[in-house]
Protein backbone atom coordinates (compact mmCIF):
# COMPACT_ATOMS: atom_id res chain seq x y z
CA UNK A 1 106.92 93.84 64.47
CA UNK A 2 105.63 90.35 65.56
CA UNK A 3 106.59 87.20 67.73
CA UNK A 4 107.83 85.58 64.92
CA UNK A 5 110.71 88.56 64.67
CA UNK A 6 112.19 87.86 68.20
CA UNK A 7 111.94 84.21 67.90
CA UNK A 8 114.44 84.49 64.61
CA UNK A 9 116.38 86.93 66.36
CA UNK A 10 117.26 84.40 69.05
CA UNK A 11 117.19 81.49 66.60
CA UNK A 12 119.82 83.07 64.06
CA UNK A 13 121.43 84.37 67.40
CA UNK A 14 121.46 88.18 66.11
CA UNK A 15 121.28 89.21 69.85
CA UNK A 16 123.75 92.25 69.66
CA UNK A 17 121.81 93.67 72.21
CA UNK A 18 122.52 91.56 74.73
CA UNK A 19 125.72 92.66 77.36
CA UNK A 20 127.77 89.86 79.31
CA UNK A 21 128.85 93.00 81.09
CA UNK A 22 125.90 94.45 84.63
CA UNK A 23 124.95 97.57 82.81
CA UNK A 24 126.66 100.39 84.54
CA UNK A 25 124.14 102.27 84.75
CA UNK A 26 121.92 99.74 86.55
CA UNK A 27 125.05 99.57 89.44
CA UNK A 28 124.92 103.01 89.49
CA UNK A 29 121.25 104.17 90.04
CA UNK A 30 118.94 101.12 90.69
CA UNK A 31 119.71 101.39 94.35
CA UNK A 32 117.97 104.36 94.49
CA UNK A 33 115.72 104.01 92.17
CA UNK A 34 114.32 101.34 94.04
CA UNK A 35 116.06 100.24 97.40
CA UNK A 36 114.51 96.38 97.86
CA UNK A 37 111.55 94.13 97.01
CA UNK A 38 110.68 92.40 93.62
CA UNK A 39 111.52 93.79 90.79
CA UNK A 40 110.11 93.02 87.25
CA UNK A 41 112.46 93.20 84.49
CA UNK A 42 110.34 93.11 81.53
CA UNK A 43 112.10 91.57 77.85
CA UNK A 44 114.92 90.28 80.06
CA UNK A 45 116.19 88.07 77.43
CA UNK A 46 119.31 86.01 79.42
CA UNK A 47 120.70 89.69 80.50
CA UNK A 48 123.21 89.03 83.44
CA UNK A 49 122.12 92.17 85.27
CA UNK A 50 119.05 89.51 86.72
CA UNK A 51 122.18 88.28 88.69
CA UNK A 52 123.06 91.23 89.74
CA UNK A 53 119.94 92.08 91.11
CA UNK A 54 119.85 88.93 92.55
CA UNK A 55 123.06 89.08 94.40
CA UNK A 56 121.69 92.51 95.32
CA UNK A 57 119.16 91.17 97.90
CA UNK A 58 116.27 91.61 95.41
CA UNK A 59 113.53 89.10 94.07
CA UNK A 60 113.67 89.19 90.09
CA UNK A 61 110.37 88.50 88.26
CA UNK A 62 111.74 88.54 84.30
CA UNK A 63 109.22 88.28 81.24
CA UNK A 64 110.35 86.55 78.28
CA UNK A 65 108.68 85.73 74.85
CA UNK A 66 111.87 83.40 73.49
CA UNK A 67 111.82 80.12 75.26
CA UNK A 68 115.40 79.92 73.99
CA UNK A 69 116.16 83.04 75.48
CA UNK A 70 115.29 81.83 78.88
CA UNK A 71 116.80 78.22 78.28
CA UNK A 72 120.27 79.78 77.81
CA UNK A 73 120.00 81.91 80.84
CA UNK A 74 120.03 79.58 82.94
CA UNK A 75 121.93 76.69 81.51
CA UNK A 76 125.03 79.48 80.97
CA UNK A 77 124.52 80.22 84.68
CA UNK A 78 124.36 77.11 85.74
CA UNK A 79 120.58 76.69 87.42
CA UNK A 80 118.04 74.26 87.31
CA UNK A 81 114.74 75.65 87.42
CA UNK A 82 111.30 74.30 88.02
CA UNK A 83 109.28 74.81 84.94
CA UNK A 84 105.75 74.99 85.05
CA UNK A 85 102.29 76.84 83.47
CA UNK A 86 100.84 80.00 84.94
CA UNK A 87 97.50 80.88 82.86
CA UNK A 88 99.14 81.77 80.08
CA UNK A 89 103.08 81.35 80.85
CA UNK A 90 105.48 78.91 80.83
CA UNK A 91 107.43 79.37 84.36
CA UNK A 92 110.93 79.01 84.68
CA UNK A 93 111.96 79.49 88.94
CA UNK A 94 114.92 78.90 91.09
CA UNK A 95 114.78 80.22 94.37
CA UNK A 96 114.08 84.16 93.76
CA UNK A 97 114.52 84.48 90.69
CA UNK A 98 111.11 83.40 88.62
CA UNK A 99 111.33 84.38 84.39
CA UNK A 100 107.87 83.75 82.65
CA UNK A 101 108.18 82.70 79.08
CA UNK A 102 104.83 84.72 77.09
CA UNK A 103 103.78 88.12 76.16
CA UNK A 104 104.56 91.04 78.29
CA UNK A 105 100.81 91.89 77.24
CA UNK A 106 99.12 89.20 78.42
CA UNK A 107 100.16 90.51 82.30
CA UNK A 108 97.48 91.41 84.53
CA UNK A 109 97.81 93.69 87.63
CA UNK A 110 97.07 90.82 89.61
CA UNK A 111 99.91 89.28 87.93
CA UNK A 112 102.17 92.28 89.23
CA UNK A 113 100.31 92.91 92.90
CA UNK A 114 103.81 91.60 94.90
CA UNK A 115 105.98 93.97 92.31
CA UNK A 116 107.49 96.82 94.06
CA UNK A 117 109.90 98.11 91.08
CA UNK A 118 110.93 97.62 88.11
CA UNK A 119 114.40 97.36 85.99
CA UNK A 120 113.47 98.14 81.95
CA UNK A 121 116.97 98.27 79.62
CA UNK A 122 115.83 96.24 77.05
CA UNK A 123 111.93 96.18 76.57
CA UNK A 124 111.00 99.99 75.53
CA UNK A 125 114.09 100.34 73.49
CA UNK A 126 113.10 97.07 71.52
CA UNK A 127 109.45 98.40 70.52
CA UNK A 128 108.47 100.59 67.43
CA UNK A 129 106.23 103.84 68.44
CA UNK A 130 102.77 102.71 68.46
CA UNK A 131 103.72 99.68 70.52
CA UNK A 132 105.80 101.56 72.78
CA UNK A 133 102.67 103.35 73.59
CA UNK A 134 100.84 100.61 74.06
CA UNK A 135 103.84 99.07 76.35
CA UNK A 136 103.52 102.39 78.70
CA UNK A 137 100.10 102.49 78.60
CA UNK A 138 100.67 98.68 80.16
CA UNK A 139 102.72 99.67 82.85
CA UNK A 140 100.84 102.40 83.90
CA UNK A 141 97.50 100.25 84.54
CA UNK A 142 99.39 97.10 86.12
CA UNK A 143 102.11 97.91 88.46
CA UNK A 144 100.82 98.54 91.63
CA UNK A 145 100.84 101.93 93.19
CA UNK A 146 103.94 102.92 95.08
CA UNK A 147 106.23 101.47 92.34
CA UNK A 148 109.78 102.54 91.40
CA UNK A 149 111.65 101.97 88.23
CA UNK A 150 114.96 102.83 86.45
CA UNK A 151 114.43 102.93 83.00
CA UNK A 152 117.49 102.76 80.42
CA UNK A 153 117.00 104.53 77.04
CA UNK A 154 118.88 104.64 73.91
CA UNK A 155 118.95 107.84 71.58
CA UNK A 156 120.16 108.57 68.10
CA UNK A 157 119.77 111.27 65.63
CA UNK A 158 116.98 110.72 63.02
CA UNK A 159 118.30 108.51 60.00
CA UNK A 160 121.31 107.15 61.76
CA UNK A 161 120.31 104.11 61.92
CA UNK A 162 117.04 101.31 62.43
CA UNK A 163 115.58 100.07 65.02
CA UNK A 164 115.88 97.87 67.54
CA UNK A 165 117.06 99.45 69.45
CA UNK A 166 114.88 102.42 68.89
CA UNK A 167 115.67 105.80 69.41
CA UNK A 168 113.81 107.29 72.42
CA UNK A 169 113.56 110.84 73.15
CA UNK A 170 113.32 112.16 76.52
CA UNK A 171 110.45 113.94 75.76
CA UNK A 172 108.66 110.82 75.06
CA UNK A 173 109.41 109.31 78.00
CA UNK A 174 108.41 112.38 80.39
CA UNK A 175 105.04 112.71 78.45
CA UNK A 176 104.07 108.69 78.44
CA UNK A 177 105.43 107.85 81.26
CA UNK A 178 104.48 111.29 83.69
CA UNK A 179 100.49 110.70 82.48
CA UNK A 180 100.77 109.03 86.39
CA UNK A 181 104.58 108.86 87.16
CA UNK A 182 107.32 111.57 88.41
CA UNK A 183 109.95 110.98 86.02
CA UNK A 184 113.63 111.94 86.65
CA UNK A 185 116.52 111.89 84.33
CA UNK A 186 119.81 110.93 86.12
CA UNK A 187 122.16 110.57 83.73
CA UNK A 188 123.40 110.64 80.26
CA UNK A 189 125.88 108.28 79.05
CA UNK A 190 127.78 107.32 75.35
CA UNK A 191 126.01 104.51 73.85
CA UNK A 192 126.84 101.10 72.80
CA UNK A 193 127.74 100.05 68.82
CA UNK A 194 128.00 96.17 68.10
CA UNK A 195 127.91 95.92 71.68
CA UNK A 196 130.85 98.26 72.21
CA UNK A 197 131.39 101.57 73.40
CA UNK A 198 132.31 104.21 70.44
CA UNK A 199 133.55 107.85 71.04
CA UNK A 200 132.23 108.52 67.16
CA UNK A 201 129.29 107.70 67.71
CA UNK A 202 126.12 109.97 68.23
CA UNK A 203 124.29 107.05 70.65
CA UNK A 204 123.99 108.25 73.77
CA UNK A 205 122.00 105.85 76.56
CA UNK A 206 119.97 107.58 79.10
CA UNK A 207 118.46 106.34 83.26
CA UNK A 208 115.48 107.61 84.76
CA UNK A 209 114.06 107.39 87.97
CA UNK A 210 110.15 106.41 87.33
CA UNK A 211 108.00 106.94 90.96
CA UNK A 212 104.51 107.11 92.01
């Protein structure tokens, strides 16, 4: 899975992962998860729970690889960011909300010293295995010690379907993730199909509670 997948995804506009809906389970458990600060929400595509974070009290730091992604956030929400280069980003800001527009790998832990959380619905689920590990592996060097996260997960029985989103099992989570966080699941909810909710279907979405 390369760039160029996600760029035709959000050219050809086959984005049925992304909700117009706050994700309930980000109303429901972020608080705690992580009470204030900045919070990096990594993939973010144009998801409107940014917004809701925002109106929140928080600071939202968003990575993006689709330019058009980004573009469309704002102009369907009406803002007018300043756009500028970082190393290697393109920055997109209005007031405290800042998206960067690159490669979640290219972040630094310098990049992420003035993170103190994180929000993650859309970037592990979106990743085959090997990259997922690679993803973790990320998170676990860069963001800064004392960090909180709520992670959102999607699972599915074996052969139901392909990915993205990717089926992630909970014991993949506890072992990548708990190699240096506490992991806590807090709930288990039915999942999404064509961006709506199905009683017949096996996909179930999962939160955790990530801590140092």
């Amino acid at each position: 899975m390369d760039h160029n997948f996600w760029h035709q995804r959000w050219q050809q506009q086959q984005i049925g992962f992304h909700r117009d809906a706050f994700h309930e389970l980000l109303t429901e458990y972020f608080p705690q998860a992580c009470p204030n600060g900045r919070i990096l929400v990594p993939l973010c595509g144009k998801t409107k729970d940014m917004l809701w974070l925002l109106d929140q009290g928080y600071k939202v730091f968003g990575i993006e690889l689709s330019e058009l992604a980004v573009q469309a956030f704002f102009a369907e929400n009406q803002l007018k960011p300043q756009v500028t280069c970082v190393g290697k980003f393109k920055q997109y800001a209005v007031d405290e909300l800042v998206i960067w527009v690159g490669d979640v790998f290219d972040l630094t832990a310098n990049d992420l010293a003035d993170v103190d959380g994180w929000y993650d619905r859309a970037a592990l689920v979106a990743l085959p295995p090997e990259m997922r590990a690679r993803y973790v592996a990320l998170l676990r060097k860069t963001l800064p010690s004392g960090s909180r996260g709520l992670l959102v997960t999607v699972e599915y029985p074996d052969g139901y379907r392909e990915g993205p989103p990717f089926s992630v099992p909970e014991n993949e989570v506890k072992s990548a993730y708990g190699q240096r966080f506490k992991v806590q699941r807090k709930a288990r909810i039915q999942g999404f199909v064509n961006n709506e909710p199905s009683v017949d279907s096996p996909v179930t979405e999962q939160a955790y509670v990530i801590y140092d």
